[in-house]
C-alpha atoms as a PDB file:
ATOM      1  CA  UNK A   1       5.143 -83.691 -22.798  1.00  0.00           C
ATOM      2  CA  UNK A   2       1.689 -81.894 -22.611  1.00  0.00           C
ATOM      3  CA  UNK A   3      -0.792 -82.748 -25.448  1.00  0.00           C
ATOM      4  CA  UNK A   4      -1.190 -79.206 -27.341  1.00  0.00           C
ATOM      5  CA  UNK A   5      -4.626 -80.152 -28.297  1.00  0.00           C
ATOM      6  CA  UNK A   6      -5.333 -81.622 -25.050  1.00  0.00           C
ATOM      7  CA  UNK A   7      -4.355 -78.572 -22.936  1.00  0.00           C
ATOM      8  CA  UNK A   8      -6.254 -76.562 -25.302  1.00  0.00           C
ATOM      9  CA  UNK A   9      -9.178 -78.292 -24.480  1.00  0.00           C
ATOM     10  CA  UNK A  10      -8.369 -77.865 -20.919  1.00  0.00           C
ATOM     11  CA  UNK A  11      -8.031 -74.042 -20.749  1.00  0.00           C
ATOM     12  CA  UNK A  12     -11.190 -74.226 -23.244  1.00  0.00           C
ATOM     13  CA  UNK A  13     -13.389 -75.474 -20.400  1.00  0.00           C
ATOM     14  CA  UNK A  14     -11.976 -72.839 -18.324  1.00  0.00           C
ATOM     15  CA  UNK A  15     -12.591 -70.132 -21.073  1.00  0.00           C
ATOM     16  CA  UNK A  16     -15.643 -68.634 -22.884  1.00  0.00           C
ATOM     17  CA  UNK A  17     -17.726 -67.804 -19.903  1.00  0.00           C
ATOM     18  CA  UNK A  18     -20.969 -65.230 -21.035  1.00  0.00           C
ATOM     19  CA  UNK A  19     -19.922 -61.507 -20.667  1.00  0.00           C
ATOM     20  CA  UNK A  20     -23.023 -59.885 -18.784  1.00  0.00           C
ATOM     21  CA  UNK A  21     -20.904 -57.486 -16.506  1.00  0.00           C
ATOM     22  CA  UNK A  22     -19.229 -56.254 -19.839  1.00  0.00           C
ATOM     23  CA  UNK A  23     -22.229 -55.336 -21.795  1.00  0.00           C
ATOM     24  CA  UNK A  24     -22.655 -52.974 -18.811  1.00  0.00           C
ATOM     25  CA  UNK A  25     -19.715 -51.317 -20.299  1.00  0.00           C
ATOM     26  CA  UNK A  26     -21.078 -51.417 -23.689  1.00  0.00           C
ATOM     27  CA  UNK A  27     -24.675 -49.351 -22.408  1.00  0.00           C
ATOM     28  CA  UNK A  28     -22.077 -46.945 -20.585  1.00  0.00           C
ATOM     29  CA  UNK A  29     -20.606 -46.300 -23.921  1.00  0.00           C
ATOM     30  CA  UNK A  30     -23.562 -45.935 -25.714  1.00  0.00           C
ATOM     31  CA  UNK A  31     -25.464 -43.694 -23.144  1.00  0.00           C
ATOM     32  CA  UNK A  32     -21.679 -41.075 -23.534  1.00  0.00           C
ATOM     33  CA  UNK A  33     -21.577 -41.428 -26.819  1.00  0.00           C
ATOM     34  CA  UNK A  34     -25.269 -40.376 -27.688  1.00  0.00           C
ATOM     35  CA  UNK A  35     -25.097 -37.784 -25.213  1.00  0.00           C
ATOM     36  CA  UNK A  36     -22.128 -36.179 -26.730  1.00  0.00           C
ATOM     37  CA  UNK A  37     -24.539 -36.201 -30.195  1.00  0.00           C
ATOM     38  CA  UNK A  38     -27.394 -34.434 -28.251  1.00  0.00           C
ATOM     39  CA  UNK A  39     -24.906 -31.527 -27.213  1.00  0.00           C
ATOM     40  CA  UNK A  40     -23.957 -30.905 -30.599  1.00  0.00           C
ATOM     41  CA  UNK A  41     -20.283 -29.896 -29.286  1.00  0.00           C
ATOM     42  CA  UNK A  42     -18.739 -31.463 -32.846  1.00  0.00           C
ATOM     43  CA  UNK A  43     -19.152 -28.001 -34.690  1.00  0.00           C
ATOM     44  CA  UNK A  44     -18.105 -26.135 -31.451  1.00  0.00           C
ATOM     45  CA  UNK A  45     -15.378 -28.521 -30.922  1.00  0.00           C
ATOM     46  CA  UNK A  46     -13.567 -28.075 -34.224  1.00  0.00           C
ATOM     47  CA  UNK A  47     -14.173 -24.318 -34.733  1.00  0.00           C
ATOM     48  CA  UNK A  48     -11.777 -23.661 -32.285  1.00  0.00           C
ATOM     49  CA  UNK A  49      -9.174 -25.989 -33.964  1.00  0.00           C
ATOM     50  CA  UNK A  50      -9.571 -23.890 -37.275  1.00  0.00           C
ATOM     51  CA  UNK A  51     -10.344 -20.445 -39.415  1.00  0.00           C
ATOM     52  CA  UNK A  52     -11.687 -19.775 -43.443  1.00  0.00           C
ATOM     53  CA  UNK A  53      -8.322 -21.107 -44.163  1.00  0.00           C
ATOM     54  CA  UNK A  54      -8.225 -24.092 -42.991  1.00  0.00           C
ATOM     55  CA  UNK A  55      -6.857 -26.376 -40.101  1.00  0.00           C
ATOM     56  CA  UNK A  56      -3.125 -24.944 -39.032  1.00  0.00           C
ATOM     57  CA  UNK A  57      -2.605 -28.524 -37.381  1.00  0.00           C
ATOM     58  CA  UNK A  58      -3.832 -30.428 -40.347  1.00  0.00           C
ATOM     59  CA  UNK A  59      -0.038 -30.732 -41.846  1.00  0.00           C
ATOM     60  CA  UNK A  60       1.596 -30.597 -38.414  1.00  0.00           C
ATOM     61  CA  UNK A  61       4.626 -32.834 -38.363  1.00  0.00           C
ATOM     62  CA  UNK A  62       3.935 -35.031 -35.212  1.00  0.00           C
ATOM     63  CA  UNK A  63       0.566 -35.753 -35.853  1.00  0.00           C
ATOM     64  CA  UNK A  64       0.767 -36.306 -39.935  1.00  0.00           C
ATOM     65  CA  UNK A  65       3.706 -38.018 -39.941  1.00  0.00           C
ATOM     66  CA  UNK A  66       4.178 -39.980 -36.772  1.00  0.00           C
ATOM     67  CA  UNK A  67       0.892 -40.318 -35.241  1.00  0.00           C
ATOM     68  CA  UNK A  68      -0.960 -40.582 -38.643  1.00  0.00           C
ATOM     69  CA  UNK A  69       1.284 -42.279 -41.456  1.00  0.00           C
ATOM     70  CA  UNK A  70       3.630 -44.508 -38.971  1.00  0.00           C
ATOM     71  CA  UNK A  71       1.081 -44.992 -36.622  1.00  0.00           C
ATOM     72  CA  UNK A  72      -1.073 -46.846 -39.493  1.00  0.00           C
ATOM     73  CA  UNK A  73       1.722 -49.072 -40.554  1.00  0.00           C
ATOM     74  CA  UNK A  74       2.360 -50.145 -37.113  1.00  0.00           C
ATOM     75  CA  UNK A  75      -1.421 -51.097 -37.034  1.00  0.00           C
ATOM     76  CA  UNK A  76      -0.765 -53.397 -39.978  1.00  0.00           C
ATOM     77  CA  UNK A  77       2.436 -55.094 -38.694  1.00  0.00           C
ATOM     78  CA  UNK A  78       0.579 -55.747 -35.485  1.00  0.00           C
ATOM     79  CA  UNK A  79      -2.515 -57.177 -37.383  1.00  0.00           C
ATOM     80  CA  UNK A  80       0.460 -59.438 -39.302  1.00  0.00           C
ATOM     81  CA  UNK A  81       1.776 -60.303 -35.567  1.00  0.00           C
ATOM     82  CA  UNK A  82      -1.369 -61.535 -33.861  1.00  0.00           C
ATOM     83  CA  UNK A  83      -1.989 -63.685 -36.957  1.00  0.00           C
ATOM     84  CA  UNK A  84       1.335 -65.078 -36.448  1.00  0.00           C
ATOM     85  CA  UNK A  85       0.865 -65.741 -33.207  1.00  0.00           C
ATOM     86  CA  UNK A  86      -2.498 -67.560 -33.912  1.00  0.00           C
ATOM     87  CA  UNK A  87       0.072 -70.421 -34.632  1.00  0.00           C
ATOM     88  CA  UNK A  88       3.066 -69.651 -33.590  1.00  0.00           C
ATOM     89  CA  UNK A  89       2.007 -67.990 -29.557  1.00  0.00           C
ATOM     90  CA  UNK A  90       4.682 -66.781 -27.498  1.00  0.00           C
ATOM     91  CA  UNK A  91       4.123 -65.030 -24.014  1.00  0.00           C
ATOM     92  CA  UNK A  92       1.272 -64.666 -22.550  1.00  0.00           C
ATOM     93  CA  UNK A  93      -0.274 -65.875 -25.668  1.00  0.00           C
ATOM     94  CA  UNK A  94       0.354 -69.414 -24.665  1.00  0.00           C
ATOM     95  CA  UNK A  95      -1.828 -68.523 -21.853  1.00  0.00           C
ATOM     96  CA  UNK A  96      -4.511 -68.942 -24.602  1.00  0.00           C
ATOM     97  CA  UNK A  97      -6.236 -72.106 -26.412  1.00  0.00           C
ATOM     98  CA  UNK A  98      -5.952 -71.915 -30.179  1.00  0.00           C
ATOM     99  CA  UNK A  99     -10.039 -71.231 -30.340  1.00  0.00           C
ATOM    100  CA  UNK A 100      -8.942 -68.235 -27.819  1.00  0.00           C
ATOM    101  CA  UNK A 101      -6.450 -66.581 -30.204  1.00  0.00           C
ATOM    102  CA  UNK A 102      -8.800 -67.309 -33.240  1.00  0.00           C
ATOM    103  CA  UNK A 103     -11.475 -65.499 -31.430  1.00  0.00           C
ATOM    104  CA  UNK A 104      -9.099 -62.451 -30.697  1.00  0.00           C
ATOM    105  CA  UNK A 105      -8.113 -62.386 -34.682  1.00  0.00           C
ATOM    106  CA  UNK A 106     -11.941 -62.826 -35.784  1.00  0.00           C
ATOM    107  CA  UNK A 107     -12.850 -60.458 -33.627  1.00  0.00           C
ATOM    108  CA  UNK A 108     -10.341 -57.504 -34.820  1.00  0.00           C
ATOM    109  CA  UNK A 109     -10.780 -58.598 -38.167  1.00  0.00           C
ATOM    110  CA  UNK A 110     -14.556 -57.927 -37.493  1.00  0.00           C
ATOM    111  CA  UNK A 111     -14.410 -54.230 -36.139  1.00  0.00           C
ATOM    112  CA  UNK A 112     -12.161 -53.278 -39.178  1.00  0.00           C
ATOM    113  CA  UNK A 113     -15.240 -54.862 -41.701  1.00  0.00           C
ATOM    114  CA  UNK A 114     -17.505 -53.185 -39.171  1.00  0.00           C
ATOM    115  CA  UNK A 115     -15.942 -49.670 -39.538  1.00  0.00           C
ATOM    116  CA  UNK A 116     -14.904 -49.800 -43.657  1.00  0.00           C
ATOM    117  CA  UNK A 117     -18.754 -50.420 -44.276  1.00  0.00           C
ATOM    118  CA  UNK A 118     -20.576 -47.816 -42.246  1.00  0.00           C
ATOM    119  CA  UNK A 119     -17.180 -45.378 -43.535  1.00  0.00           C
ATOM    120  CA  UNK A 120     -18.256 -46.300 -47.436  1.00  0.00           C
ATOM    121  CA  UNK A 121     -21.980 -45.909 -46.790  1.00  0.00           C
ATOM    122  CA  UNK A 122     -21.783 -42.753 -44.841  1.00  0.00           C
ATOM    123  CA  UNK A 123     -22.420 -39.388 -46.763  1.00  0.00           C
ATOM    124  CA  UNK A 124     -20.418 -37.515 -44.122  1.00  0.00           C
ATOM    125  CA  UNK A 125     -17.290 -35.306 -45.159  1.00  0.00           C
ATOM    126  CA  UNK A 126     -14.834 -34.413 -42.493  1.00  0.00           C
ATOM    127  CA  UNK A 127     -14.716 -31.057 -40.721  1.00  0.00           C
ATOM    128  CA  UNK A 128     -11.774 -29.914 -43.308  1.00  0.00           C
ATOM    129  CA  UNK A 129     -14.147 -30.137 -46.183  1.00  0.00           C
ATOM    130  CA  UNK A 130     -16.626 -27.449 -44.517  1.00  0.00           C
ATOM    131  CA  UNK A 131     -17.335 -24.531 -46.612  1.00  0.00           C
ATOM    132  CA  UNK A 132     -16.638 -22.282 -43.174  1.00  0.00           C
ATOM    133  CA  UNK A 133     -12.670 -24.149 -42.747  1.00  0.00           C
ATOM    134  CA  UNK A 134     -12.180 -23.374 -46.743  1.00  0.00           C
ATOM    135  CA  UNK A 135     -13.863 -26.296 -48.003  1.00  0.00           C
ATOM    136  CA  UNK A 136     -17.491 -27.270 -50.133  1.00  0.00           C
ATOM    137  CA  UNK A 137     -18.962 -28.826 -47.787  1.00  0.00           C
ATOM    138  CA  UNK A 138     -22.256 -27.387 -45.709  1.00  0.00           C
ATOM    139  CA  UNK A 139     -22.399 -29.405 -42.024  1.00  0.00           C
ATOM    140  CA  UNK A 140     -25.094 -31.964 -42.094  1.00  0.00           C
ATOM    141  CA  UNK A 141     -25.231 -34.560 -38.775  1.00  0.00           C
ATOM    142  CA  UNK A 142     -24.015 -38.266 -39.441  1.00  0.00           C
ATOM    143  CA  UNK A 143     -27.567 -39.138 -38.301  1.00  0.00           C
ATOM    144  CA  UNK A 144     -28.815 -37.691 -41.383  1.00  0.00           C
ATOM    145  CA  UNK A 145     -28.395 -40.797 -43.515  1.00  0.00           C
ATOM    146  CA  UNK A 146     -28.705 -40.508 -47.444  1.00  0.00           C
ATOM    147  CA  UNK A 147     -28.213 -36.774 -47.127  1.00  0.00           C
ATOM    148  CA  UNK A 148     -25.093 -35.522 -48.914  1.00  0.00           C
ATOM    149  CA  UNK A 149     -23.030 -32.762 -47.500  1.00  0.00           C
ATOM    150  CA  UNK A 150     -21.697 -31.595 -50.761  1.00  0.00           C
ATOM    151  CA  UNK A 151     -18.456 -32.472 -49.864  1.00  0.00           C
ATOM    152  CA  UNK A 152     -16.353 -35.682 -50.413  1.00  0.00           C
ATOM    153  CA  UNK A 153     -18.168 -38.342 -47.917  1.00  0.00           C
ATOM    154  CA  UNK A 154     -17.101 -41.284 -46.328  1.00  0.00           C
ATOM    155  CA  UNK A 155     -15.315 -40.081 -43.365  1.00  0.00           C
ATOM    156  CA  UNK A 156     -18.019 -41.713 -40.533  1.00  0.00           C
ATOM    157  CA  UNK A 157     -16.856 -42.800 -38.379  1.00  0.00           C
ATOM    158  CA  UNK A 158     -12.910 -42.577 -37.641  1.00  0.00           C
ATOM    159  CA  UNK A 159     -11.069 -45.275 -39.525  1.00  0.00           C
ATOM    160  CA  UNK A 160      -7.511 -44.109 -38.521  1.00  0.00           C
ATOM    161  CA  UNK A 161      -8.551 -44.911 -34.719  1.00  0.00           C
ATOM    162  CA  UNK A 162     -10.203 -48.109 -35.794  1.00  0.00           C
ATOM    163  CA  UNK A 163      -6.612 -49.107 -36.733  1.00  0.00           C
ATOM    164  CA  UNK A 164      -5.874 -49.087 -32.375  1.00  0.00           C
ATOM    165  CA  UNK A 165      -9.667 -49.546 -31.215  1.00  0.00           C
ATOM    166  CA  UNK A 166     -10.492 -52.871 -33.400  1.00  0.00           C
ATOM    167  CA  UNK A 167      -8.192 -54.729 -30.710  1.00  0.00           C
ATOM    168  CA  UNK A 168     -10.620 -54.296 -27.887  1.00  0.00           C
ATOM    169  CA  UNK A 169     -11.250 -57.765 -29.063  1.00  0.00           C
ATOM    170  CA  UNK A 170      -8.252 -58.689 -27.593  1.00  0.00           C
ATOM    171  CA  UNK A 171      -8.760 -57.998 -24.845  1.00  0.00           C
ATOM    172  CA  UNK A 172     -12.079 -60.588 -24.192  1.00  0.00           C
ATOM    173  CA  UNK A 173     -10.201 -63.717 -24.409  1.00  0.00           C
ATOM    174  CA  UNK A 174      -8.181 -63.050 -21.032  1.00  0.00           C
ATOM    175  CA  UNK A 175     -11.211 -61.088 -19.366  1.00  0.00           C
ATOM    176  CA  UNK A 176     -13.616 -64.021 -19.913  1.00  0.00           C
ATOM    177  CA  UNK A 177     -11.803 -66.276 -18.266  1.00  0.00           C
ATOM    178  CA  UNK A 178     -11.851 -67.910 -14.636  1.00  0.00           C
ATOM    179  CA  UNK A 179      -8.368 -67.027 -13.769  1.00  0.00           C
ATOM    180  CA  UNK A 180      -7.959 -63.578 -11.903  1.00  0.00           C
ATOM    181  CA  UNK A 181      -4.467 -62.549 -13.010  1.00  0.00           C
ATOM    182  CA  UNK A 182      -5.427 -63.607 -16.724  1.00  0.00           C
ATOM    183  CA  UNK A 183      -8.566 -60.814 -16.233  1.00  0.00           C
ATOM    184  CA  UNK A 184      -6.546 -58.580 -14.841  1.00  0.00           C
ATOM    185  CA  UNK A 185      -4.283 -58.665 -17.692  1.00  0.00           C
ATOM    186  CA  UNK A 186      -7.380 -58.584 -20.175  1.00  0.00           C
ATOM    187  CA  UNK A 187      -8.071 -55.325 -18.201  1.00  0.00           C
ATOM    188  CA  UNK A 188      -4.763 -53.649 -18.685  1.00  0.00           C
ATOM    189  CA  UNK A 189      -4.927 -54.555 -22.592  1.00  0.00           C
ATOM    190  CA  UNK A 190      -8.356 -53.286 -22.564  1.00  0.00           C
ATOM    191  CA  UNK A 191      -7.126 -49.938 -21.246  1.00  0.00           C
ATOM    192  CA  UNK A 192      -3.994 -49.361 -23.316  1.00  0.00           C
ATOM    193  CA  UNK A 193      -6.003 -50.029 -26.364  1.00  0.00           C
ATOM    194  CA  UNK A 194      -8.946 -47.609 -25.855  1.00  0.00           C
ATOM    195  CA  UNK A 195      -6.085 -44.997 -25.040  1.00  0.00           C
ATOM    196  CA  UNK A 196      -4.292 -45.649 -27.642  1.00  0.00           C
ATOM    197  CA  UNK A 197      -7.657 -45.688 -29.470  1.00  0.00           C
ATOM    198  CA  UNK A 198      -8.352 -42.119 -28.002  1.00  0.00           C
ATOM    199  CA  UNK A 199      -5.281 -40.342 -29.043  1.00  0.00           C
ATOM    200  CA  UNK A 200      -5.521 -41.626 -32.622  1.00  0.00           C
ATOM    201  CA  UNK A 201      -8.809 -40.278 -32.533  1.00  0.00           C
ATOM    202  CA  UNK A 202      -7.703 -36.841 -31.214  1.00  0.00           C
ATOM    203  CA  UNK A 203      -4.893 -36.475 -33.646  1.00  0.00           C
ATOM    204  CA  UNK A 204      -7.346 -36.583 -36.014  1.00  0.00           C
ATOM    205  CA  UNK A 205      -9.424 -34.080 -34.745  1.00  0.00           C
ATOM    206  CA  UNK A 206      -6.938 -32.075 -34.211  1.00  0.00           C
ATOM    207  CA  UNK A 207      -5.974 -31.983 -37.762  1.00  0.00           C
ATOM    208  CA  UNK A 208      -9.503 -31.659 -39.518  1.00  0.00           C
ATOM    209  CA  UNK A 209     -10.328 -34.970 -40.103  1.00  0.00           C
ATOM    210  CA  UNK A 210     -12.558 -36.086 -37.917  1.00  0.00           C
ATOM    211  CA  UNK A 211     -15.367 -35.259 -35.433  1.00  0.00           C
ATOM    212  CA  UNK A 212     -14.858 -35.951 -31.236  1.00  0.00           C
ATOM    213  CA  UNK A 213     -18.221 -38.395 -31.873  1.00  0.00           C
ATOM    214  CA  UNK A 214     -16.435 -40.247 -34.892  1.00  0.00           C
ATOM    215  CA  UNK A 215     -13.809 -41.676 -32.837  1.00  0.00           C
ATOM    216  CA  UNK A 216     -16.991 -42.538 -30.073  1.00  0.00           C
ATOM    217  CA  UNK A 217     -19.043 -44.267 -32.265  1.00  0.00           C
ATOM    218  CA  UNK A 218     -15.770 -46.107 -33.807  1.00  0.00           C
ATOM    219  CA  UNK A 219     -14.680 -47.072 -30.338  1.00  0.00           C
ATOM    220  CA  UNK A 220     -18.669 -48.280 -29.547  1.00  0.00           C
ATOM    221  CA  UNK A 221     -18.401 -49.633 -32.912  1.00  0.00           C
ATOM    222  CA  UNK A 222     -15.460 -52.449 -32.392  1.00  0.00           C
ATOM    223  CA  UNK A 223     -16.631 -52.751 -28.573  1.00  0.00           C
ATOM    224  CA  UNK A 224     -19.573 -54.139 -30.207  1.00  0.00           C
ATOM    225  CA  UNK A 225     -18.027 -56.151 -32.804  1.00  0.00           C
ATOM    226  CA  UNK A 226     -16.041 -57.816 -30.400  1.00  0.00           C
ATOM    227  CA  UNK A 227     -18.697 -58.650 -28.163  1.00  0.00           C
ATOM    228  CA  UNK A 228     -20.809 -60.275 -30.641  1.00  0.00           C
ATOM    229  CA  UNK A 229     -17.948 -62.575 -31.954  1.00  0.00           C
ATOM    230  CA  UNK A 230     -17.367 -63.566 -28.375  1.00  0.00           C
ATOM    231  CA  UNK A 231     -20.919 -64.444 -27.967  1.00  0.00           C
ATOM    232  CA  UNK A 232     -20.381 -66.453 -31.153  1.00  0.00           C
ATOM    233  CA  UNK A 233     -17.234 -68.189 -30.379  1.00  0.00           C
ATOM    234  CA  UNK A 234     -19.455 -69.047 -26.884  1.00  0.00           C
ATOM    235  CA  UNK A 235     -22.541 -70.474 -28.616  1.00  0.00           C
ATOM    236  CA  UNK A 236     -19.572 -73.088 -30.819  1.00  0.00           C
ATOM    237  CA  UNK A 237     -17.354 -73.870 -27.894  1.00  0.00           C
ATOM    238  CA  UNK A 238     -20.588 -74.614 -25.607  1.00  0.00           C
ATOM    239  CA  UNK A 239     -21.710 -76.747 -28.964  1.00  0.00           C
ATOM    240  CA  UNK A 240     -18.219 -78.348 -28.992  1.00  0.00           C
ATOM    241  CA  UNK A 241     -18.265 -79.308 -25.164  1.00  0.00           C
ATOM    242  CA  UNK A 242     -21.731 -81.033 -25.386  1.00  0.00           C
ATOM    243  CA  UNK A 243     -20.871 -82.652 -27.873  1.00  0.00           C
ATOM    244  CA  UNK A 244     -16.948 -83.996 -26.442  1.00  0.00           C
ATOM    245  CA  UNK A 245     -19.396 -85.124 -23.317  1.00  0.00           C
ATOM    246  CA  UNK A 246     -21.796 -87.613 -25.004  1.00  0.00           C
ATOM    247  CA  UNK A 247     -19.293 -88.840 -27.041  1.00  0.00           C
END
């Protein structure tokens, strides 16, 4: 029978290679997402979505209930999952050393820290609390930092899509490897979660509660997260290695 912590080590070599080709992605994201700002089309956006009175979607059954409420506890009983599988892998988490699937946890873990501060710094109300949808709020950019809008703050940027788009971290473990079909894989997770990420975020919209840019700069927001914990898991593991070959 296979050591555990010897075939760890094993697909550890193979594992934790640098990510240049993805932080092409990451400029890609950045470049859309600022654009987007520049046009202004938040305001435009939403004032289609709404009147004086208010949002008609904001209560709407399918995106309150199901894609809001349920969605968010499915979020949590995933987050309990992965940690389970930390120790306990099954599938193509076996696939993975245990540094690999500690990474992938850290790294989630990180984009929801990421998100809750800049959310409880930010002055920014959500388009519902706008004096012209029935609300108290007067519009004032999210660039605008330590400028209140009058209204209730702390809605910058989206936290319900955080709950799919932290788990682009999940994604790095398999797409930083050597083995094809294991970046392929790391691909197709990648995917899935930035859709999923993307419909959170537009049920949101939809109802009032957040901008088009909030769920861009959340999605750039975990992307980068991520990143940066892989870089740090790379910097340990190279550390590690060195180390295991002068001993």
């Amino acid at each position: 029978m296979t050591d555990p912590a010897t075939n760890d080590h094993a697909i550890a070599q193979q594992a934790f290679l640098p990510v240049p080709h993805l932080w092409k992605i990451t400029m890609l994201g950045i470049t859309a997402t600022l654009l987007w700002d520049i046009t202004d089309l938040d305001l435009w956006l939403v004032s289609l979505l709404a009147d004086s009175h208010g949002f008609g979607l904001r209560h709407q059954w399918w995106l309150e209930t199901l894609l809001h409420d349920m969605t968010r506890h499915l979020a949590t009983l995933a987050y309990l999952l992965l940690l389970l599988m930390v120790w306990r892998p099954v599938g193509v988490f076996r696939r993975l050393a245990l540094v690999q699937r500690v990474e992938a946890l850290a790294g989630i873990t990180l984009g929801l820290l990421a998100i809750a501060w800049v959310k409880k710094n930010s002055l920014t109300s959500c388009p519902w609390d706008l004096q012209m949808f029935g609300g108290i709020a007067q519009y004032t950019s999210h660039w605008a930092w330590g400028v209140s809008d009058g209204g209730s703050a702390h809605c910058f940027p989206g936290g319900h899509a955080s709950a799919a788009l932290a788990y682009l971290a999940l994604a790095l473990p398999w797409l930083t490897t050597t083995s094809t079909a294991d970046q392929r894989l790391g691909w197709r997770i990648f995917w899935l979660v930035l859709l999923a990420g993307l419909v959170l975020g537009l049920t949101q919209t939809l109802r009032g509660a957040h901008y088009p840019s909030h769920t861009l700069w959340t999605a750039l927001i975990c992307w980068m997260a991520a990143l940066f914990n892989h870089q740090a898991f790379v910097l340990v593991q190279r550390g590690k290695l060195a180390w295991s070959a002068s001993a």
